[in-house]
N, C-alpha and C. Protein backbone atom coordinates (compact mmCIF):
# COMPACT_ATOMS: atom_id res chain seq x y z
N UNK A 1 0.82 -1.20 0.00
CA UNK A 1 0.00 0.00 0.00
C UNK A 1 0.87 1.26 0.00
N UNK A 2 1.94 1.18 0.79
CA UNK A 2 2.67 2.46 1.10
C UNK A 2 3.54 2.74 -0.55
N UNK A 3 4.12 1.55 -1.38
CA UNK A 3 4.92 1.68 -2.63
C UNK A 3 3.75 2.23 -3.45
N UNK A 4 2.29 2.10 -3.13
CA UNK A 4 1.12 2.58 -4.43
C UNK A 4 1.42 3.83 -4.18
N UNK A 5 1.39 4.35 -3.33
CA UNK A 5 1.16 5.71 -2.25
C UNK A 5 2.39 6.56 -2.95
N UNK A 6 2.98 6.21 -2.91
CA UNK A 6 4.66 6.33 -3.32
C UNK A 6 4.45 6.68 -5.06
N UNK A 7 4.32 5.95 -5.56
CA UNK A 7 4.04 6.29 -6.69
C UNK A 7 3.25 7.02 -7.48
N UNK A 8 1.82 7.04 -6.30
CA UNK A 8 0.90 8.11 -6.85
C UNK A 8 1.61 9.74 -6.75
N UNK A 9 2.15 9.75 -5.84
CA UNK A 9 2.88 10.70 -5.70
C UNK A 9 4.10 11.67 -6.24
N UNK A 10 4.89 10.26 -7.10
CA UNK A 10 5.76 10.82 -7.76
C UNK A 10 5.32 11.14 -9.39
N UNK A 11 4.48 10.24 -9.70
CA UNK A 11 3.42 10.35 -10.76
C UNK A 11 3.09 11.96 -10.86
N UNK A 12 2.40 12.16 -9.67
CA UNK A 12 1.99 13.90 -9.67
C UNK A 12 2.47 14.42 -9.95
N UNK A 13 4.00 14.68 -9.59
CA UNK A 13 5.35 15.42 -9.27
C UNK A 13 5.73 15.31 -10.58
N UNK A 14 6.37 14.28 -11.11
CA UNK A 14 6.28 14.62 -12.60
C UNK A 14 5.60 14.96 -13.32
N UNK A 15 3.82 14.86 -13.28
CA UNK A 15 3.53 15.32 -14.45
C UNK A 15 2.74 16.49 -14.22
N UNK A 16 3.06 17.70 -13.32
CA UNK A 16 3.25 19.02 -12.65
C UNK A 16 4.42 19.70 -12.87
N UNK A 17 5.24 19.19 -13.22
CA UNK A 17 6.97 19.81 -13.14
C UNK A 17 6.73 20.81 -14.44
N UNK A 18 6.25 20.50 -15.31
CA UNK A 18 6.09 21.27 -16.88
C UNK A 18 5.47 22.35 -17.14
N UNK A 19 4.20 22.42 -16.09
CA UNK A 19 3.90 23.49 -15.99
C UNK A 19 4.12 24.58 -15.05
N UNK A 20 4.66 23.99 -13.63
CA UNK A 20 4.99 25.13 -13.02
C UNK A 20 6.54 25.74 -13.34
N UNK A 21 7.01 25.42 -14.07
CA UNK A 21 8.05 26.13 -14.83
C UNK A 21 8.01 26.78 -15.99
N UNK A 22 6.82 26.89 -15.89
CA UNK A 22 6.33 28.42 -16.90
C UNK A 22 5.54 29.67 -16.15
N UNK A 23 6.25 30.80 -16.49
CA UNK A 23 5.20 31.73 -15.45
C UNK A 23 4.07 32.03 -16.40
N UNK A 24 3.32 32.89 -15.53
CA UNK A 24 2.42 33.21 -16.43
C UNK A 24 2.10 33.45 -17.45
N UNK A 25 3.20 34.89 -17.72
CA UNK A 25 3.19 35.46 -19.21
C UNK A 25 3.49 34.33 -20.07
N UNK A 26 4.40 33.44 -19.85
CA UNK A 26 4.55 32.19 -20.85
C UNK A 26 3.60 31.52 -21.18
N UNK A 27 3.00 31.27 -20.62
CA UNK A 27 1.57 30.05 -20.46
C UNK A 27 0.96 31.11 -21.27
N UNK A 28 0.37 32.16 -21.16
CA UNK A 28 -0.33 33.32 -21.99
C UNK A 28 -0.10 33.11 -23.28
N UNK A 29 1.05 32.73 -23.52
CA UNK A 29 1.74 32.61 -24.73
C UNK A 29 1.29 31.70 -25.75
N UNK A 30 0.88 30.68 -24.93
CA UNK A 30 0.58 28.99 -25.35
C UNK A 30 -0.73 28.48 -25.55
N UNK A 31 -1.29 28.08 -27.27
CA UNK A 31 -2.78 27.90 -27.40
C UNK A 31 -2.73 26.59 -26.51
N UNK A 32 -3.96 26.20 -25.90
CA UNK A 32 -3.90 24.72 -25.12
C UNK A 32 -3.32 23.86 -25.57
N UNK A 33 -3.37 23.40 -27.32
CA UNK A 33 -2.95 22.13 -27.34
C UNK A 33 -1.51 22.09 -27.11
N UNK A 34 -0.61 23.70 -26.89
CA UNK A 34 0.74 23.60 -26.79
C UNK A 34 0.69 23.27 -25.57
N UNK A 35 -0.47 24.00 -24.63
CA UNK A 35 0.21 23.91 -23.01
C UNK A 35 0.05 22.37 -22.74
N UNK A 36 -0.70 21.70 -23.17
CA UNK A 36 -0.92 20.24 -22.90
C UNK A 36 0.06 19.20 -22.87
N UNK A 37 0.68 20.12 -24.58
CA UNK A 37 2.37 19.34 -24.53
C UNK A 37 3.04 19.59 -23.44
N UNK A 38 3.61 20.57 -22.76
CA UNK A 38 3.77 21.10 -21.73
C UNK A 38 3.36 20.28 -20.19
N UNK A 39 2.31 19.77 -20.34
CA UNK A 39 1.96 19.35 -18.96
C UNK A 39 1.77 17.42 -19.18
N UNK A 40 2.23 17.25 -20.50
CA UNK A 40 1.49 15.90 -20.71
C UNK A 40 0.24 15.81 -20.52
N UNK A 41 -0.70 16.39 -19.85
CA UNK A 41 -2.48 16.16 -19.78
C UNK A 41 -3.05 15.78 -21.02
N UNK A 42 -3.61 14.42 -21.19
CA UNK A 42 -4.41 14.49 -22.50
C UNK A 42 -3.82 14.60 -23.77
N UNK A 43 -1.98 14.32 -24.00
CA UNK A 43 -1.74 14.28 -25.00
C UNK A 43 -2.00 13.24 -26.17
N UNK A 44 -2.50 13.31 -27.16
CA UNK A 44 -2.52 12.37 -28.09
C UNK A 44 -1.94 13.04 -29.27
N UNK A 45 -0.83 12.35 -29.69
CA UNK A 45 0.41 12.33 -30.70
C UNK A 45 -0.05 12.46 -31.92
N UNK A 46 -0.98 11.74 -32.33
CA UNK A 46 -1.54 12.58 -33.80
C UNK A 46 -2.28 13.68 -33.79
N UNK A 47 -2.41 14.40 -32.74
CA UNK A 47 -3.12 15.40 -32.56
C UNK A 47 -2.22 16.71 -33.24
N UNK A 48 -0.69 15.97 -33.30
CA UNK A 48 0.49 17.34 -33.23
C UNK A 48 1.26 16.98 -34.58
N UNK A 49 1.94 17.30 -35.05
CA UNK A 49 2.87 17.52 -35.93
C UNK A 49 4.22 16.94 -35.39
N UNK A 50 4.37 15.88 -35.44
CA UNK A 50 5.61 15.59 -34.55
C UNK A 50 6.49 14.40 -35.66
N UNK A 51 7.67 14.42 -35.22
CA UNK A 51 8.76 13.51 -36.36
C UNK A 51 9.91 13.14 -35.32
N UNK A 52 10.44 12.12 -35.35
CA UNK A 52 11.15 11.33 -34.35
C UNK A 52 13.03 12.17 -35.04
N UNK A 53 13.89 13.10 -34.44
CA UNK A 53 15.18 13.16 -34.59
C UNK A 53 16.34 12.57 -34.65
N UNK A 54 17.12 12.58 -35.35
CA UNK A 54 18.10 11.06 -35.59
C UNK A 54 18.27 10.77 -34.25
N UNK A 55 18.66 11.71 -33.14
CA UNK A 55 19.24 11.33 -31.66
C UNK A 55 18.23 10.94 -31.05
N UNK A 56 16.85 10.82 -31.58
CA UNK A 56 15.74 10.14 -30.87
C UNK A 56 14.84 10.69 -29.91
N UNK A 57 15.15 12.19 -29.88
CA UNK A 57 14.28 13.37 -29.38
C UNK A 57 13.01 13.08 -30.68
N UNK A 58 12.07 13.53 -29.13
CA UNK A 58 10.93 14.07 -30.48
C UNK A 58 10.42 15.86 -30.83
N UNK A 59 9.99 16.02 -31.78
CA UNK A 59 9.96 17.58 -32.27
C UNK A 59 9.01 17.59 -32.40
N UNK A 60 7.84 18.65 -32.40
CA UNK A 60 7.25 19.28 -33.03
C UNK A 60 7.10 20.47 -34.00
N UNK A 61 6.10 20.32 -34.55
CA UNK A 61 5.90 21.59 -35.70
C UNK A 61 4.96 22.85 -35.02
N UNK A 62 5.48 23.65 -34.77
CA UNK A 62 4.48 24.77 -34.38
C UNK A 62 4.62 26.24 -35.10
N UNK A 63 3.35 26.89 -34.73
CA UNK A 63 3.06 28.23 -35.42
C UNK A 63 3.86 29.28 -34.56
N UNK A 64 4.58 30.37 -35.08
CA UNK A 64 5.00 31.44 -33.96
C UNK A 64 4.88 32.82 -34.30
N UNK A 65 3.80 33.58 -33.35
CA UNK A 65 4.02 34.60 -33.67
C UNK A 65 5.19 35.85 -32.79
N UNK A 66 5.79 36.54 -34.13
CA UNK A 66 6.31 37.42 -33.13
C UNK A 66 7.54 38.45 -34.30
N UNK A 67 8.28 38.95 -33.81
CA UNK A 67 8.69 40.09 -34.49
C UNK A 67 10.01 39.77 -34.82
N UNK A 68 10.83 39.19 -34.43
CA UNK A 68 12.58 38.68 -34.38
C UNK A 68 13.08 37.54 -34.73
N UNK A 69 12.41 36.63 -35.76
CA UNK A 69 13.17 35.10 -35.94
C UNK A 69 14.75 35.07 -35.93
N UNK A 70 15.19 35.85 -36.18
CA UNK A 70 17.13 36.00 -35.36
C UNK A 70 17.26 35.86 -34.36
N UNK A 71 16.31 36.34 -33.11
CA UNK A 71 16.35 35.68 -31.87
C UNK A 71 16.19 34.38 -31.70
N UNK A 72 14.92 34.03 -32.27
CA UNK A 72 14.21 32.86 -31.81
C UNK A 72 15.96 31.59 -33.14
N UNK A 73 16.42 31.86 -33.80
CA UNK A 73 17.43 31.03 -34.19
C UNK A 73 18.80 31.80 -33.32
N UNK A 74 19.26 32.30 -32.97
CA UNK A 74 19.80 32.68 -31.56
C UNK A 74 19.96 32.18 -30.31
N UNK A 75 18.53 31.75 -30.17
CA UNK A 75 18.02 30.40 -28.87
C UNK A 75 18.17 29.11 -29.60
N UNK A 76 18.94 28.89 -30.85
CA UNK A 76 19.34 27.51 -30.98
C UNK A 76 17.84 26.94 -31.62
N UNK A 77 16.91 27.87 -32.05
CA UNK A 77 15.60 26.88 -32.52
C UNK A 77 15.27 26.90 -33.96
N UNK A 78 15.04 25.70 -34.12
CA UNK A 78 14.99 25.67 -35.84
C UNK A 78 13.63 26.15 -36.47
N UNK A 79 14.28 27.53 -37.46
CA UNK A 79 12.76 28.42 -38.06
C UNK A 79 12.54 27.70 -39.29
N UNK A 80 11.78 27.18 -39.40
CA UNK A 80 11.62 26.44 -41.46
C UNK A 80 10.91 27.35 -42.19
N UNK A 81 10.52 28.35 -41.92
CA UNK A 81 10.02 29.53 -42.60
C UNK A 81 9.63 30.74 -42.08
N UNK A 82 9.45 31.68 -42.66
CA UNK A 82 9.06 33.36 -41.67
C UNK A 82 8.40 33.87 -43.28
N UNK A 83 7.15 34.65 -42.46
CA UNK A 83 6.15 35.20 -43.38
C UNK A 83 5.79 36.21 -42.48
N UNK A 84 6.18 37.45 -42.90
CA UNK A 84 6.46 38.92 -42.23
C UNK A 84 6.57 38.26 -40.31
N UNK A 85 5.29 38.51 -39.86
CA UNK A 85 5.89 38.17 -38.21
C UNK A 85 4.96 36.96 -37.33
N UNK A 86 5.46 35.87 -38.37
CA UNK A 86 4.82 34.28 -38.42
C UNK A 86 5.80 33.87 -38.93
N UNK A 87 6.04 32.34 -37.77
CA UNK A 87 7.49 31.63 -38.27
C UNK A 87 6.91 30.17 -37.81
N UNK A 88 7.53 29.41 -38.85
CA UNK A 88 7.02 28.02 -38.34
C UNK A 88 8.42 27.30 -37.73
N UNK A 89 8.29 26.36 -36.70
CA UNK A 89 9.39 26.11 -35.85
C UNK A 89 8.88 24.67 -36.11
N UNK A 90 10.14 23.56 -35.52
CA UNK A 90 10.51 22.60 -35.32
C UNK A 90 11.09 22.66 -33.92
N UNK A 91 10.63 22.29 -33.10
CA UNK A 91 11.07 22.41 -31.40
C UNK A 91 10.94 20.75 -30.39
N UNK A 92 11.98 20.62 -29.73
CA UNK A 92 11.66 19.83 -28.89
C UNK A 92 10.96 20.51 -27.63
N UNK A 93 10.44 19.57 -26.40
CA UNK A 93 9.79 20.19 -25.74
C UNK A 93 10.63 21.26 -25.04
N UNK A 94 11.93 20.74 -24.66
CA UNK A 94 13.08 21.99 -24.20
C UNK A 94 12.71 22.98 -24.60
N UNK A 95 13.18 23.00 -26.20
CA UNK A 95 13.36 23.98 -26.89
C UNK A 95 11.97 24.69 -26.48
N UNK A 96 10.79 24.33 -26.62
CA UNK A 96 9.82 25.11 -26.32
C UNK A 96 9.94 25.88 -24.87
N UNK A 97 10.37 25.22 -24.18
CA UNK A 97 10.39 26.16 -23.01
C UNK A 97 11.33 27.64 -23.23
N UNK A 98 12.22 27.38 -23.81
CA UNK A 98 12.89 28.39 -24.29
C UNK A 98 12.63 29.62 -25.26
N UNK A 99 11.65 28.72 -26.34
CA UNK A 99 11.00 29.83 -27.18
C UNK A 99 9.91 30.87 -26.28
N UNK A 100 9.11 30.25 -25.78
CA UNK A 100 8.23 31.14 -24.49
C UNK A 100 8.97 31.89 -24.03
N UNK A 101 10.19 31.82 -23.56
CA UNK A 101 10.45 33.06 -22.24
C UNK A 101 11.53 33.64 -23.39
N UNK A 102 11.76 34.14 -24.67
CA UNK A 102 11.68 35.14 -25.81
C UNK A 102 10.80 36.13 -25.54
N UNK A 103 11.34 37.77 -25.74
CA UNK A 103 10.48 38.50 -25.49
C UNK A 103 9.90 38.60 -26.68
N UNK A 104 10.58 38.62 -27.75
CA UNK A 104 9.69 38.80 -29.02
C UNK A 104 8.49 38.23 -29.32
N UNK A 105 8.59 36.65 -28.41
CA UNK A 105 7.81 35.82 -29.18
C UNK A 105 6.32 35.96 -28.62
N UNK A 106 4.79 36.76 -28.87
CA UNK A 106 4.12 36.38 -28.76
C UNK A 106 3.39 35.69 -28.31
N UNK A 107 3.12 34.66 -29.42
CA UNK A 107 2.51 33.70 -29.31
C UNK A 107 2.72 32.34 -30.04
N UNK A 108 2.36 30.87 -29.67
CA UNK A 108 2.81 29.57 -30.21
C UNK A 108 1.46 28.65 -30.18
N UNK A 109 1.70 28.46 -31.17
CA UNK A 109 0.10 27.68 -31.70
C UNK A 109 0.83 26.10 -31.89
N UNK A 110 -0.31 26.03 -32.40
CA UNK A 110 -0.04 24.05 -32.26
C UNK A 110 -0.46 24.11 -34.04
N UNK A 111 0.53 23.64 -34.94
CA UNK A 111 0.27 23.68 -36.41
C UNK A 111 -0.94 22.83 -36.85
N UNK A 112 -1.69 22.99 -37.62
CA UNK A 112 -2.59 22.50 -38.51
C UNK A 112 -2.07 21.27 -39.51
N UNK A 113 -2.71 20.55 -39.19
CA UNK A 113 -2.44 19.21 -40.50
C UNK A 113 -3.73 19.30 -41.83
N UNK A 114 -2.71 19.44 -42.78
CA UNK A 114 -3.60 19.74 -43.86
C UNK A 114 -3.60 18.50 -45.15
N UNK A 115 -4.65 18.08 -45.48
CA UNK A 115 -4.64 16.93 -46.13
C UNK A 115 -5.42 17.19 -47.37
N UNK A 116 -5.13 16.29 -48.61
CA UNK A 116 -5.57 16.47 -50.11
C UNK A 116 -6.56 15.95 -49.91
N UNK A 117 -7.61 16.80 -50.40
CA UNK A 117 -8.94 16.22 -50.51
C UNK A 117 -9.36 15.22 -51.37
């Protein structure tokens, strides 16, 4: 009983750690399905844009708004395109923590999957 106890506990603890290491303004930043990545709550993987990295990190594809993609590749994050002050990123979850606390950056959406009709 006490090892269940134990585990429910550390269970919590990890999957709390993601979000209280964003302050507010960051989280502000983040449409839900990003903050979700963020907290693990309710993630489901085809929901996102995601591709496995040779080193076996996983990435996502997300939307970014904001004014400086020299910063945001500055912080080491990969831009695959910029359209005046919209940039699409490739980020691990790290990396996302990092793009958030950018002052430039706005805002971070969770990309759209678009399919041939």
């Amino acid at each position: 009983m006490m090892r269940m106890a134990l585990a429910v506990i550390c269970l919590l603890l990890v999957s709390c750690s993601g979000a209280k290491q964003l302050s507010d303004n960051e989280r502000s930043k983040l449409d839900p399905a990003v903050q979700r990545l963020l907290t693990r709550e309710r993630v489901v993987e085809s929901d996102y844009d995601s591709t496995v990295r040779p080193d076996g990190s996983r990435e996502y594809g997300l939307v970014v708004r904001g004014g400086n993609a020299d910063e945001v590749k500055k912080a080491g994050i990969r831009v695959s395109s910029v359209f005046g002050d919209v940039m699409t990123v490739r980020v691990t979850l790290e990396e996302l923590r990092k793009l958030v606390g950018l002052s430039s950056v706005r805002s971070v959406q969770n990309s759209s999957k678009n399919y041939p009709q």
